[in-house]
Protein backbone atom coordinates (compact mmCIF):
# COMPACT_ATOMS: atom_id res chain seq x y z
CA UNK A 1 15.79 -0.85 6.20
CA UNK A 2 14.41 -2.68 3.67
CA UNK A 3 11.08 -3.73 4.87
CA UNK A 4 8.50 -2.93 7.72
CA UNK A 5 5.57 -4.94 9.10
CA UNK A 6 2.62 -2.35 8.61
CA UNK A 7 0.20 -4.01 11.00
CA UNK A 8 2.75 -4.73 13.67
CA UNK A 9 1.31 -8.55 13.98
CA UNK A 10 4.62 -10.61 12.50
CA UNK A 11 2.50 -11.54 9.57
CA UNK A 12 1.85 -7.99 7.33
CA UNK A 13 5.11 -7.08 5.50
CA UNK A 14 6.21 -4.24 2.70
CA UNK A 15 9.36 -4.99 1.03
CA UNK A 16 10.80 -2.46 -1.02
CA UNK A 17 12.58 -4.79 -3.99
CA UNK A 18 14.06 -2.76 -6.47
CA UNK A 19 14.15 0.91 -7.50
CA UNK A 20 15.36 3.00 -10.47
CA UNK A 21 16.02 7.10 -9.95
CA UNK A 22 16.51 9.16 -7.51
CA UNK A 23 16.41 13.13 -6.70
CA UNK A 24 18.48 13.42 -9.13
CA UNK A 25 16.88 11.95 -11.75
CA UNK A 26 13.87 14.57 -11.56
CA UNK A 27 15.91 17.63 -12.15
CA UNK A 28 17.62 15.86 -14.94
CA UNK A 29 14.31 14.73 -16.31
CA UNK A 30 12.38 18.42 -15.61
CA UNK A 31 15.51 19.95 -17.79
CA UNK A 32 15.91 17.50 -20.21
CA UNK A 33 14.10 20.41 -22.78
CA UNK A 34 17.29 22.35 -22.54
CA UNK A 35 19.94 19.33 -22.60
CA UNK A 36 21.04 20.05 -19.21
CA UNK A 37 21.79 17.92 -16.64
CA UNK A 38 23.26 17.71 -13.08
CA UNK A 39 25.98 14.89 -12.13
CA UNK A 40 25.42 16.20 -8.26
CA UNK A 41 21.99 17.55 -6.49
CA UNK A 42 22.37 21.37 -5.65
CA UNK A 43 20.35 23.32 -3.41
CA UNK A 44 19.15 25.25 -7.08
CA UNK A 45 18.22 21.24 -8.00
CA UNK A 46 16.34 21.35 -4.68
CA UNK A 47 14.56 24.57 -4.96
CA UNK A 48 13.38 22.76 -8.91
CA UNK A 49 11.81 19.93 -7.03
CA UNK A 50 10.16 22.40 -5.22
CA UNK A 51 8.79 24.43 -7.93
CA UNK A 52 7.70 21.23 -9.36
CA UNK A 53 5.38 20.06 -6.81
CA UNK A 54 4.18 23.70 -6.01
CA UNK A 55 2.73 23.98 -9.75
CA UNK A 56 2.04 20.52 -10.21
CA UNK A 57 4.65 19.71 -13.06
CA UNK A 58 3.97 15.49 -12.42
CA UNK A 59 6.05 14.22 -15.36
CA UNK A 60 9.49 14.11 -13.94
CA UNK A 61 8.48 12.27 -11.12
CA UNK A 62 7.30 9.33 -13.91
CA UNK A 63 11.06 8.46 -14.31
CA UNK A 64 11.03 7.34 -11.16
CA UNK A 65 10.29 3.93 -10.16
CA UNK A 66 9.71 1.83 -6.96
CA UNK A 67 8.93 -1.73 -6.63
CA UNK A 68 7.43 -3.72 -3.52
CA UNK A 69 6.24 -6.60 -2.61
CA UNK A 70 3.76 -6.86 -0.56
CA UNK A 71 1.66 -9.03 2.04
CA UNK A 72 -1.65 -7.44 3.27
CA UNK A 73 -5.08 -8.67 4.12
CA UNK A 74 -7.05 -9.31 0.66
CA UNK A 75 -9.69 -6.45 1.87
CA UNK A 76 -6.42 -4.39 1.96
CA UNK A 77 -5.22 -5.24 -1.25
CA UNK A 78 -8.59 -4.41 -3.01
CA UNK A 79 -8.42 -1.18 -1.91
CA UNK A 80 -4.71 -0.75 -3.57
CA UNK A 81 -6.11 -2.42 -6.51
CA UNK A 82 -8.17 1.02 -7.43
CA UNK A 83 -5.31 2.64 -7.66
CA UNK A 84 -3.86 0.38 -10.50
CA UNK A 85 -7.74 0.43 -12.54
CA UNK A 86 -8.20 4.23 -11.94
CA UNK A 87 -5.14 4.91 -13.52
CA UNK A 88 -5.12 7.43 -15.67
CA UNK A 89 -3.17 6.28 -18.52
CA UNK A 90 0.43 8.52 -18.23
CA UNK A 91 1.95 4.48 -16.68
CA UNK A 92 1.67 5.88 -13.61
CA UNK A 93 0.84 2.35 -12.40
CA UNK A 94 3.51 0.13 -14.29
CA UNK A 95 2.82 -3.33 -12.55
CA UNK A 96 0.77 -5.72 -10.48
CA UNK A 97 1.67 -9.28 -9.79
CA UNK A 98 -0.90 -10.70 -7.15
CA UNK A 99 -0.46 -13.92 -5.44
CA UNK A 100 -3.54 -17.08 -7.10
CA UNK A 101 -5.24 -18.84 -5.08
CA UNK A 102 -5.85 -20.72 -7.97
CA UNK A 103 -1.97 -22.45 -7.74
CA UNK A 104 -1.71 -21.52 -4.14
CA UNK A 105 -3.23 -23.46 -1.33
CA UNK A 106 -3.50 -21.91 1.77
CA UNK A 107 -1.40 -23.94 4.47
CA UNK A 108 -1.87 -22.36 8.07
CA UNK A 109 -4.69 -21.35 9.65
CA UNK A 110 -2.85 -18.15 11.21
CA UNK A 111 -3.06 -16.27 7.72
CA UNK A 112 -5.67 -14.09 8.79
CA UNK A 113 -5.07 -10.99 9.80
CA UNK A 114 -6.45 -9.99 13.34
CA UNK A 115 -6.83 -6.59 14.27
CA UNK A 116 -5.85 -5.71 18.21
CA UNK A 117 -8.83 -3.40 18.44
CA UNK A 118 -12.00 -2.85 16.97
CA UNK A 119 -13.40 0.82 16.12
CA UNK A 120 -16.78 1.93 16.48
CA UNK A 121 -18.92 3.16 12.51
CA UNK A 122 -18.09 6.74 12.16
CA UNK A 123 -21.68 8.74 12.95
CA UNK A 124 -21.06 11.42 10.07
CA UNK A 125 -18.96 9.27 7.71
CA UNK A 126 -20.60 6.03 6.07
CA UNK A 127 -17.33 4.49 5.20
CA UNK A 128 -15.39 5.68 8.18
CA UNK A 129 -14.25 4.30 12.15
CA UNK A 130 -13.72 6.53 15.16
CA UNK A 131 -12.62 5.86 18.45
CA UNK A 132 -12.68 2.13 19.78
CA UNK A 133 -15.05 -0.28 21.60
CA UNK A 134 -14.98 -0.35 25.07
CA UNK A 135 -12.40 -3.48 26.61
CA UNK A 136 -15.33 -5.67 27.19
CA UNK A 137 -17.04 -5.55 23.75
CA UNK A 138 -13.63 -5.32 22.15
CA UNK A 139 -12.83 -8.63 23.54
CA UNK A 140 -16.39 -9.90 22.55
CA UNK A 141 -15.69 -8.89 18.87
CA UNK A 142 -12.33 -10.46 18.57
CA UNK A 143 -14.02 -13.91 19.61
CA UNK A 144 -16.43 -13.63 17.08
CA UNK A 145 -13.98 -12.31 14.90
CA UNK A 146 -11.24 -14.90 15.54
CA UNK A 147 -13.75 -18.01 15.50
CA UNK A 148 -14.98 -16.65 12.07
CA UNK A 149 -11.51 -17.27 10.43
CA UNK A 150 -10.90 -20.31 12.18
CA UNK A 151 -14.56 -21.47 10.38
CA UNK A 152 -13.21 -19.92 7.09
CA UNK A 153 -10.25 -21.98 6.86
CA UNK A 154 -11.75 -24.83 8.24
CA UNK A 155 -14.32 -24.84 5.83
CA UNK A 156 -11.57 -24.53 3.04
CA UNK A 157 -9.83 -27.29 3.99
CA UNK A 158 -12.61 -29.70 4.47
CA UNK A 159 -13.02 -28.86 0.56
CA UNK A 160 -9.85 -29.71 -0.16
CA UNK A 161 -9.42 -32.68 1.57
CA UNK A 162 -12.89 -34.00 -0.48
CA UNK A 163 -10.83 -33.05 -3.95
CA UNK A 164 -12.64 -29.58 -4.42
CA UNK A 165 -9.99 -27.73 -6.87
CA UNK A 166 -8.26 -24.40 -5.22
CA UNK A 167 -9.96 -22.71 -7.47
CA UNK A 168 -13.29 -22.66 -6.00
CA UNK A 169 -12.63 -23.56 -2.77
CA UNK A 170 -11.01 -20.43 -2.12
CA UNK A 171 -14.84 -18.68 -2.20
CA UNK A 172 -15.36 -20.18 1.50
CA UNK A 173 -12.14 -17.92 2.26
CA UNK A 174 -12.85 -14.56 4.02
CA UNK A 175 -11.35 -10.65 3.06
CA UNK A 176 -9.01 -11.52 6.05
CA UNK A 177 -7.02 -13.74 4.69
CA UNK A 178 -3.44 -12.58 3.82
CA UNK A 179 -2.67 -12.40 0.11
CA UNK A 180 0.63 -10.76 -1.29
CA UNK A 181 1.48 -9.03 -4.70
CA UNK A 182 4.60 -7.14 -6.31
CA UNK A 183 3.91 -3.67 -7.61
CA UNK A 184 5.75 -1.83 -9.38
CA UNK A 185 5.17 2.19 -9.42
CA UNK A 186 6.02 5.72 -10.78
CA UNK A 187 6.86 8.36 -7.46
CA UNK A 188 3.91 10.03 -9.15
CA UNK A 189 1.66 7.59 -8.67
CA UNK A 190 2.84 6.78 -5.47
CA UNK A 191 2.55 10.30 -3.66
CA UNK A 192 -0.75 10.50 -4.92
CA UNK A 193 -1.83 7.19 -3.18
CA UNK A 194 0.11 8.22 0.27
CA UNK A 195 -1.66 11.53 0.11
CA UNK A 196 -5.09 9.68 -0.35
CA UNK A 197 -4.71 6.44 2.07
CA UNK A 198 -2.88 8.37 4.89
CA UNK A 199 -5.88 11.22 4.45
CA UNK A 200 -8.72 11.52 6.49
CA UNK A 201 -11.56 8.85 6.20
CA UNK A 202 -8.78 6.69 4.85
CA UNK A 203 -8.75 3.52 6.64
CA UNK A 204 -6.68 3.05 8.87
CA UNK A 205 -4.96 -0.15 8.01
CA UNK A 206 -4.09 1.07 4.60
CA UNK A 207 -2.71 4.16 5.79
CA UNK A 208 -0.16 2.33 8.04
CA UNK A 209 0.73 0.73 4.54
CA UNK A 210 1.31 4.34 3.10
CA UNK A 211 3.33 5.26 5.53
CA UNK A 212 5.51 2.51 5.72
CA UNK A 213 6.04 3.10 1.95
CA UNK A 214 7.28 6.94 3.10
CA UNK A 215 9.76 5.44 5.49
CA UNK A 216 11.16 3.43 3.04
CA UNK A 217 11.30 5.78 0.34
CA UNK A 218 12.09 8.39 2.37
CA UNK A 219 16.19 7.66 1.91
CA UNK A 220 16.47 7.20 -2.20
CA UNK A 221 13.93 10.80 -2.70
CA UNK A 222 14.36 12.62 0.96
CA UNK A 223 14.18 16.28 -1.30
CA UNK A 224 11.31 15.16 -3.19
CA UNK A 225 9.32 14.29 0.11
CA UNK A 226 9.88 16.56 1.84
CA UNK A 227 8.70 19.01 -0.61
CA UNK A 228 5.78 16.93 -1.19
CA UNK A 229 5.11 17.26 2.51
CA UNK A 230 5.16 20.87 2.33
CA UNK A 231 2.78 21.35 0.20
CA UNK A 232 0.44 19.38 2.37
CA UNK A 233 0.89 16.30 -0.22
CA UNK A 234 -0.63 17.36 -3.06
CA UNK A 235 0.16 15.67 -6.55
């Protein structure tokens, strides 16, 4: 598998593209201080990856690189886009390509992502949902929630249709809307963002994002991860 559709509505998608490294590559890369090198993971290769993760040895896990593209909600992607700003200068975050609306109009009203259900403000967390609305509210919410993007991209059309450059009539266009973006990223990096967006207070949406990332990661570094996970994901 090559790709997964996050949000489960046809529209969200994670692709990974390309890759470089493997297992392997961290053990060669951890003993590249004593010119060694394996041609063939051991379980002494495994028990290194351990070791690594245990005392937080992050630079062998540099030399490995993922890259995805990716279609998410633009309230989504802004939330990614902290990981790529916050970096903290080892190129843990190697690339970011994002989709302009600038040279890229907006065709079909459907590019708004819709969420099934709707979850109630967290009472102790100011960022954070719990639970979910009760059947008749929820269906209240996604009419007002639904008509709202159907006014969005009416509203951006109507601008383009008077000559309005893309430009600025993308402004009418709300956090919804579906954007997309190639990224290209060390397995450093990346554990540290799974750990963080599939954590608690994370939300949710993202966090299906991380863990479609794990899934298809999960094949090319299955030592690595599962190391990772036994440590409770720290990095």
């Amino acid at each position: 598998m090559t790709w997964i559709d996050p949000l489960q509505d046809g529209k969200s998608r994670i692709e990974l593209i390309d890759y470089m490294g493997s297992d392997l590559s961290i053990v060669n890369d951890a003993r590249a201080s004593f010119e060694k090198s394996s041609v063939k993971l051991s379980e002494k290769d495994a028990k290194l990856i351990n070791y690594l993760i245990k005392h937080q040895h992050t630079s062998p896990f540099r030399g490995v690189v993922f890259k995805f593209k990716v279609k998410a909600p633009l309230y989504i992607c802004r939330q990614w886009w902290k990981h790529v700003i916050a970096s903290n200068h080892n190129e843990e975050q190697l690339g970011w390509n994002e989709k302009s609306f600038r040279y890229v109009a907006i065709d079909d009203n459907n590019e708004f992502y819709i969420p099934p259900t709707f979850r109630q403000q967290s009472a102790n967390n100011k960022q954070a949902t719990e639970g979910s609305l009760s059947a008749v509210d929820n269906d209240k919410a996604l009419y007002i929630y639904r008509q709202q993007c159907e006014n969005s991209y009416a509203a951006y059309q109507a601008l383009l249709d008077l000559g309005v450059g893309r430009e600025q009539a993308r402004g009418v266009l709300i956090p919804a809307v579906y954007t997309s973006w190639v990224w290209t990223v060390s397995l450093q990096a990346l554990l540290h963002f799974i750990g963080l967006r599939r954590g608690a207070g994370a939300q949710s949406e993202i966090g299906m994002y991380a863990s479609a990332i794990t899934e298809l990661i999960l094949p090319i570094v299955p030592v690595a991860i599962k190391a990772w996970s036994d440590y409770e994901g720290q990095f």
